[in-house]
C-alpha atoms as a PDB file:
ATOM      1  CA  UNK A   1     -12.085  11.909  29.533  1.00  0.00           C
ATOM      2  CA  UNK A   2     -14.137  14.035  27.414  1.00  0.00           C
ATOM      3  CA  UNK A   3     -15.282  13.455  24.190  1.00  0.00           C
ATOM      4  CA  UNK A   4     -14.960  14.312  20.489  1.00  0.00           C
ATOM      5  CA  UNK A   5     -16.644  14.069  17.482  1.00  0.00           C
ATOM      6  CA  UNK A   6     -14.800  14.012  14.510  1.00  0.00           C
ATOM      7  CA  UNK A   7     -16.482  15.304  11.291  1.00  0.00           C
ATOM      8  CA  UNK A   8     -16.980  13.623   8.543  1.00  0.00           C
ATOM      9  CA  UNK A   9     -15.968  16.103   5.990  1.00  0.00           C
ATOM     10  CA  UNK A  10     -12.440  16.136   4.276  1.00  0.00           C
ATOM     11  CA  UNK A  11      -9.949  18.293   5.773  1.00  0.00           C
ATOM     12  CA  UNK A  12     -10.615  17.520   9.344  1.00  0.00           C
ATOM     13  CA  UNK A  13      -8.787  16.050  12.260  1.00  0.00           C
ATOM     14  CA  UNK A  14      -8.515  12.966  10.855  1.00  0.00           C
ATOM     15  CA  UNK A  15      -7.481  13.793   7.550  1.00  0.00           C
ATOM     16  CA  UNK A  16      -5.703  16.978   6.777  1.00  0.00           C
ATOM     17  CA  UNK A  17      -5.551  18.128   3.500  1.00  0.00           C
ATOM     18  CA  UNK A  18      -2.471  17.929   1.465  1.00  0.00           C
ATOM     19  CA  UNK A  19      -0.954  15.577   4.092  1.00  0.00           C
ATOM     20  CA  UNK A  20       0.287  11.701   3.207  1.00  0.00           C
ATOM     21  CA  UNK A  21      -1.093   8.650   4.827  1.00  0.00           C
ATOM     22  CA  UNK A  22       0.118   5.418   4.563  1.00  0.00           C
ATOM     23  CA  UNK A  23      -0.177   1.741   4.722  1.00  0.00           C
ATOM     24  CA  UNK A  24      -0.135   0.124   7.690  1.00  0.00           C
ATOM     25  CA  UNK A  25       0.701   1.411  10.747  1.00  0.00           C
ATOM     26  CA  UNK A  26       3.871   1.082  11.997  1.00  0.00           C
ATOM     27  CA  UNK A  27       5.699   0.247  15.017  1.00  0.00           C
ATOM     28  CA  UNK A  28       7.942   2.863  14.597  1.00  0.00           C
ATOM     29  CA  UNK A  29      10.567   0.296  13.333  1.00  0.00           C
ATOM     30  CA  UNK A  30      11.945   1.462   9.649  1.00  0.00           C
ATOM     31  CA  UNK A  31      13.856  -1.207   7.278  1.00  0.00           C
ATOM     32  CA  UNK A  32      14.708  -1.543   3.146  1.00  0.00           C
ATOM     33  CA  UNK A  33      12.727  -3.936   1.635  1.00  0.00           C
ATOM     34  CA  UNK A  34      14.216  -5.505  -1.058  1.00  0.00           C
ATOM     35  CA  UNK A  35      12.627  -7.001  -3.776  1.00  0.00           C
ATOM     36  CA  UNK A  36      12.632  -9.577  -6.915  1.00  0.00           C
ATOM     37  CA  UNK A  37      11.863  -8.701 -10.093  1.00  0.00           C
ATOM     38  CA  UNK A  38       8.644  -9.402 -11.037  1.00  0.00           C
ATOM     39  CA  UNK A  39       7.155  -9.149  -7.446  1.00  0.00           C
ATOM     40  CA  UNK A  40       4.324  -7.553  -6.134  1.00  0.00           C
ATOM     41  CA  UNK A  41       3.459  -6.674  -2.529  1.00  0.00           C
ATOM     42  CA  UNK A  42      -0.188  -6.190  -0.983  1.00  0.00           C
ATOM     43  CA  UNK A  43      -0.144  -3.890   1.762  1.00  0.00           C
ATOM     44  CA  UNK A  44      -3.838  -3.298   3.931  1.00  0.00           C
ATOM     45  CA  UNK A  45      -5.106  -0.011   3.735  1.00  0.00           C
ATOM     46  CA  UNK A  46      -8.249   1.002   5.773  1.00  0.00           C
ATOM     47  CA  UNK A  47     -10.348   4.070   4.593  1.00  0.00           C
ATOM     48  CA  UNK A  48     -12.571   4.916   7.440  1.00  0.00           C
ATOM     49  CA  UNK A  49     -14.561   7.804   5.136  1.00  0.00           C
ATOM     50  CA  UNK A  50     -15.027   8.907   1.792  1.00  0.00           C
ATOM     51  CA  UNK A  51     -11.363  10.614   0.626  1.00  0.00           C
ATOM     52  CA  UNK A  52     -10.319  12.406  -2.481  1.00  0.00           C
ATOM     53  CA  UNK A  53      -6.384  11.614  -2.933  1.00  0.00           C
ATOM     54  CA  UNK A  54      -3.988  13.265  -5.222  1.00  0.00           C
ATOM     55  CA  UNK A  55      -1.150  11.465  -4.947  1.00  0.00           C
ATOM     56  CA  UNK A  56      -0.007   7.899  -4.286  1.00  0.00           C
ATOM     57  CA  UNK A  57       3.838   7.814  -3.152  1.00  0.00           C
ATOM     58  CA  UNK A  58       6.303   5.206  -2.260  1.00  0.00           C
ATOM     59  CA  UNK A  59      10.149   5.815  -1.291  1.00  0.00           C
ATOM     60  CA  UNK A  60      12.893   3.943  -2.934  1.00  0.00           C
ATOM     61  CA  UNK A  61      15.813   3.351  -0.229  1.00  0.00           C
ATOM     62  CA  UNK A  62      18.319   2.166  -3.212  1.00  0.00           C
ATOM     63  CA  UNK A  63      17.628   2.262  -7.034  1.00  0.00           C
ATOM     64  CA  UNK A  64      18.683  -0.268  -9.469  1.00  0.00           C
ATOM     65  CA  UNK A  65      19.640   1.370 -13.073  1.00  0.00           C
ATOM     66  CA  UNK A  66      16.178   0.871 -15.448  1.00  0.00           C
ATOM     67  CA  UNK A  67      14.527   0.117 -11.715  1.00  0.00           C
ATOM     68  CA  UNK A  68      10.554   1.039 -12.266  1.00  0.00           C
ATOM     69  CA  UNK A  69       7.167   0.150 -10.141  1.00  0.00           C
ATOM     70  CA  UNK A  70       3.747   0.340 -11.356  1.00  0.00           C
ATOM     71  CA  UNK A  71       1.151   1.789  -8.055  1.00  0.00           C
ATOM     72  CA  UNK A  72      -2.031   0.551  -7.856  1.00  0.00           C
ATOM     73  CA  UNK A  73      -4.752  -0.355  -5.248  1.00  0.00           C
ATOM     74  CA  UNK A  74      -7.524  -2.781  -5.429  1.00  0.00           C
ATOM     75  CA  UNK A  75     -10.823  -4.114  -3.085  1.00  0.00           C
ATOM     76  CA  UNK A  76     -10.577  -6.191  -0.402  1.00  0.00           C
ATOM     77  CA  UNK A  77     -12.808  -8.373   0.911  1.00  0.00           C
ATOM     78  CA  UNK A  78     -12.779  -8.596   4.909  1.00  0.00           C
ATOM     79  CA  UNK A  79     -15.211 -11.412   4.994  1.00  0.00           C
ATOM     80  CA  UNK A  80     -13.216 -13.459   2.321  1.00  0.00           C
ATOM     81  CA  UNK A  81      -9.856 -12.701   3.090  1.00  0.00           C
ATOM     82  CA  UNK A  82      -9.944 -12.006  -0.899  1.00  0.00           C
ATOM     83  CA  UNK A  83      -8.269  -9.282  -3.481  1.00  0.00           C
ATOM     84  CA  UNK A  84     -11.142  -7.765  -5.433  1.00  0.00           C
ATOM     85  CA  UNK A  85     -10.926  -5.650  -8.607  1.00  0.00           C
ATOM     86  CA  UNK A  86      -8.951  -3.370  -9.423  1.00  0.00           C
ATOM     87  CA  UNK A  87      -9.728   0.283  -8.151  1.00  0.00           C
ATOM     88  CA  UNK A  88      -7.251   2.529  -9.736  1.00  0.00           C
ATOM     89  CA  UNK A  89      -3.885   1.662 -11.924  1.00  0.00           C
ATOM     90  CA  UNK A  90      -1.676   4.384 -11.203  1.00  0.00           C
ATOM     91  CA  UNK A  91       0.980   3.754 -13.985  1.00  0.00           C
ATOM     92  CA  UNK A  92       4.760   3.840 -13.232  1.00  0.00           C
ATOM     93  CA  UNK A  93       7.968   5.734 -10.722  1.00  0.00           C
ATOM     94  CA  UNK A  94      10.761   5.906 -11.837  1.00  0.00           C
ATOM     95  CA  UNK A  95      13.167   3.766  -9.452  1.00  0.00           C
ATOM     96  CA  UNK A  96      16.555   4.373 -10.750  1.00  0.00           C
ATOM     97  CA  UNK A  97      17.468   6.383  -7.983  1.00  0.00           C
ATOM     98  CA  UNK A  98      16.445   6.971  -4.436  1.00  0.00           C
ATOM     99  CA  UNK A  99      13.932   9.102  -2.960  1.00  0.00           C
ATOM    100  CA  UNK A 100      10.642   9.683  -2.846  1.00  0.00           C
ATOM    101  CA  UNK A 101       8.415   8.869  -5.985  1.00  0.00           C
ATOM    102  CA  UNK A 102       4.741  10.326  -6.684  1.00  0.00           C
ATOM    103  CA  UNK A 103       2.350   9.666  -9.140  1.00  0.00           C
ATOM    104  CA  UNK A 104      -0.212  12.333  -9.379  1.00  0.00           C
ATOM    105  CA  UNK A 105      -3.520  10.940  -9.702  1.00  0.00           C
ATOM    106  CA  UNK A 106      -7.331  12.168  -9.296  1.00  0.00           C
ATOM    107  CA  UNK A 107      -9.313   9.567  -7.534  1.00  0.00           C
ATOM    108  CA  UNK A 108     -12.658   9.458  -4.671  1.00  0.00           C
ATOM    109  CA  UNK A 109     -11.819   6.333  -2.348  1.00  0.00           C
ATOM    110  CA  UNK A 110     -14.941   5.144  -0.490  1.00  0.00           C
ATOM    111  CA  UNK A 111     -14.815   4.046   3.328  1.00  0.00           C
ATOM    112  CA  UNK A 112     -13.674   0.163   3.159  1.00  0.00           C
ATOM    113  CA  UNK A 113     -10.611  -2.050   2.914  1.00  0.00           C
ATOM    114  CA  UNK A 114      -8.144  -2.294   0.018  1.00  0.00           C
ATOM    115  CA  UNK A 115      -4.890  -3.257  -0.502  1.00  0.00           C
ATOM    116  CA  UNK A 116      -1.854  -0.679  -1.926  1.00  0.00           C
ATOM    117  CA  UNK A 117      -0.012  -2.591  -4.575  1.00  0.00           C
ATOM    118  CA  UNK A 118       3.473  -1.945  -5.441  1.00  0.00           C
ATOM    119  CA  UNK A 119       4.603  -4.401  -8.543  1.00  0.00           C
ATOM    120  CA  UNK A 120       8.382  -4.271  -8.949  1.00  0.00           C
ATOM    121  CA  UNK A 121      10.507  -4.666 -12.318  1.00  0.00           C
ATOM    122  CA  UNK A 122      13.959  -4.653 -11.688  1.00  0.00           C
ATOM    123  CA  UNK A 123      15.491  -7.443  -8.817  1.00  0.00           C
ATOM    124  CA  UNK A 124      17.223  -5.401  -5.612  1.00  0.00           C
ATOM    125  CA  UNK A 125      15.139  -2.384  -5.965  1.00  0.00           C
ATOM    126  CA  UNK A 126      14.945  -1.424  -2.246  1.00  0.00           C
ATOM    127  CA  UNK A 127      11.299   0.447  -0.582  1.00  0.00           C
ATOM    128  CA  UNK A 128      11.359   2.172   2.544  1.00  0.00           C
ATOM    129  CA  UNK A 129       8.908  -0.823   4.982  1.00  0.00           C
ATOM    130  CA  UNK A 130       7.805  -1.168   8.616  1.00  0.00           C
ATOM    131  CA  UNK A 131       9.094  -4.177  10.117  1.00  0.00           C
ATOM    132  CA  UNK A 132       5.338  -4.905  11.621  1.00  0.00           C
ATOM    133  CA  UNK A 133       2.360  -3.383  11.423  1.00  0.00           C
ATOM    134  CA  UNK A 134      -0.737  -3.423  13.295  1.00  0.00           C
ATOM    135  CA  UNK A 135      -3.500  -2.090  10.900  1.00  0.00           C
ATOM    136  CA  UNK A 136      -2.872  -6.016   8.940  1.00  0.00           C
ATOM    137  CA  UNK A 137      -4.064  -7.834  11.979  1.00  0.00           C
ATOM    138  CA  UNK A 138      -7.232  -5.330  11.960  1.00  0.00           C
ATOM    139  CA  UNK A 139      -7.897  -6.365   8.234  1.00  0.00           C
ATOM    140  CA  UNK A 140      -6.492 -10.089   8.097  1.00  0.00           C
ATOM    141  CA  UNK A 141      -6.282 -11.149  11.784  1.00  0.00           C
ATOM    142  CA  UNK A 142      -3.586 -13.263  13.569  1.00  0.00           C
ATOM    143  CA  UNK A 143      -3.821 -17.052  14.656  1.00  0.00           C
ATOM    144  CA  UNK A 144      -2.710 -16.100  18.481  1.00  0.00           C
ATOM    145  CA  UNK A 145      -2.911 -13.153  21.196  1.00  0.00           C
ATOM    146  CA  UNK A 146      -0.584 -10.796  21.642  1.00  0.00           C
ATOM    147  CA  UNK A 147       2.369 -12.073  18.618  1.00  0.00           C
ATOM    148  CA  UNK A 148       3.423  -9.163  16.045  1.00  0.00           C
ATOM    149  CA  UNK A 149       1.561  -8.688  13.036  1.00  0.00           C
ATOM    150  CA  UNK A 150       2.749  -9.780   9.660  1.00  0.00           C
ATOM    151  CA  UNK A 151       2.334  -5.904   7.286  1.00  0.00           C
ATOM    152  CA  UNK A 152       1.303  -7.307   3.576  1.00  0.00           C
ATOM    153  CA  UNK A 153       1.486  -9.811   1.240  1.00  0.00           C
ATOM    154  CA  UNK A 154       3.580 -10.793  -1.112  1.00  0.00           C
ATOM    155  CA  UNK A 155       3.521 -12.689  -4.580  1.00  0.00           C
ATOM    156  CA  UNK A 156       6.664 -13.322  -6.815  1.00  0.00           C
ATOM    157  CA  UNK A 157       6.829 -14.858 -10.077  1.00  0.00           C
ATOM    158  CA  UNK A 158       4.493 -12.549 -12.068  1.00  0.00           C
ATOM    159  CA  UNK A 159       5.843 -11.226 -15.144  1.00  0.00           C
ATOM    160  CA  UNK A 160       6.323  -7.793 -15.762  1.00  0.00           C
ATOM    161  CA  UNK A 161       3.821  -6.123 -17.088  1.00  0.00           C
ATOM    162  CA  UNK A 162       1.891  -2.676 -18.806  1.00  0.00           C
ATOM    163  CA  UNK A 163      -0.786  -2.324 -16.234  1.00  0.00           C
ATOM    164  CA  UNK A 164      -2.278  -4.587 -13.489  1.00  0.00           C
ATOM    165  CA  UNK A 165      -5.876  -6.194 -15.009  1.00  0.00           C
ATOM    166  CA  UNK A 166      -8.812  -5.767 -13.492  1.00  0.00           C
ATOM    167  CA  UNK A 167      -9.056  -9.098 -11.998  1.00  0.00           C
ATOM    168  CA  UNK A 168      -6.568 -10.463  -9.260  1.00  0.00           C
ATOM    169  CA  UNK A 169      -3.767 -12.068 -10.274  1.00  0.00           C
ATOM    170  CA  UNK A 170      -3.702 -15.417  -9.801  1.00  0.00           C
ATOM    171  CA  UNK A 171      -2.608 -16.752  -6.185  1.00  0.00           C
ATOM    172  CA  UNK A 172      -3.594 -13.086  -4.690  1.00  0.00           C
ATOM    173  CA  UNK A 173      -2.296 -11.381  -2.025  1.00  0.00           C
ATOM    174  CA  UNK A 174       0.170 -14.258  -1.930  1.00  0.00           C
ATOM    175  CA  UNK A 175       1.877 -14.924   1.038  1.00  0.00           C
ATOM    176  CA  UNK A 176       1.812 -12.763   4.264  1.00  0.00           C
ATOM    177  CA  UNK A 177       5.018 -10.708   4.409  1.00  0.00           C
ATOM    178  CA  UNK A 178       6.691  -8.880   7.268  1.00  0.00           C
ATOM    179  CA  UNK A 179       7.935  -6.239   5.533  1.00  0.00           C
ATOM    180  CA  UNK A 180       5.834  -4.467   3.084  1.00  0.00           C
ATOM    181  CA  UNK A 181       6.703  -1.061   1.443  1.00  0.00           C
ATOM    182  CA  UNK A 182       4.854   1.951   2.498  1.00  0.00           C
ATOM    183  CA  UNK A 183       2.725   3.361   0.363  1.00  0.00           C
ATOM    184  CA  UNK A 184       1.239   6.771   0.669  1.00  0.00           C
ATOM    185  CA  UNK A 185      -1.788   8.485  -0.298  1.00  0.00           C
ATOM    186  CA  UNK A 186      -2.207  12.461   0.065  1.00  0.00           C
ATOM    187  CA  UNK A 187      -5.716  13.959   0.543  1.00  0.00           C
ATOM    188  CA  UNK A 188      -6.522  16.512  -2.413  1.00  0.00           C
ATOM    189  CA  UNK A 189      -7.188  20.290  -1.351  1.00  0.00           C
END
């Protein structure tokens, strides 16, 4: 099999400019995640090399009237199995109705592991999810060989607020979830 070297510069095979990437990696299994008010899910991203992103997206399968979500990611520690600091606050979608929702955004992401938060206001707000994904196990690991891999975490009970702070919340990620809303990043041009 021959080889190839992929480039480190933006814009090349493995990231194309002005295309999304998301969360996890799925098994090709789609579902609506549906979610409490007042919850927040931690899903693993890995960012193999330095990325500018322009957008962070998520898709809302069913609104709920005054239905909003506040986008965020933070660190992750690999050797800890901890939630960092907070890298970038996004601010807020609007999740009244369904479709796609984008916050545009202007930020450098250096190779590492973080988590894409999603923290959700209004109860039975639904988010597009993979029913497992593989990239968690590669962050978080599983206890056996060969069993499906749980996608995020999840932490309920936090009250609503203005903007995540720059320390976890307490009991972060929570507990490991099997189905944890996509979230999408798009590499700037």
């Amino acid at each position: 099999m021959p080889q190839r070297n992929i480039s480190s510069q933006i814009g090349n095979t493995f990231y194309q400019i002005g295309r999304y990437f998301s969360s996890g990696v799925g098994d090709g299994s789609l579902v609506s995640a549906s979610m409490l008010a007042g919850q927040i899910f931690y899903c693993p991203i890995i960012i193999p090399q330095t990325i500018t992103v322009d957008r962070i997206a998520v898709n809302v399968g069913t609104g709920q009237t005054a239905g909003e979500a506040r986008l965020a990611m933070r660190y992750f520690s690999n050797s800890s199995k901890s939630v960092g600091r907070l890298l970038f606050d996004a601010a807020t979608v609007d999740c009244s109705t369904s479709g796609a929702k984008e916050i545009t955004i202007n930020q450098i992401i250096q190779p590492g592991y973080y988590m894409g938060l999603l923290w959700n206001k209004i109860a039975s707000t639904t988010y597009t999810a993979y029913t497992n994904s593989p990239l968690s196990g590669s962050i978080v690991g599983q206890t056996s060989v060969g069993v499906s891999f749980l996608s995020g975490f999840t932490l309920t009970g936090i009250t609503y607020g203005s903007a995540f702070p720059d320390s976890p919340e307490s009991g972060a990620p929570g507990t490991p979830n099997n189905n944890c809303p996509i979230l999408s990043l798009r590499i700037a041009g």
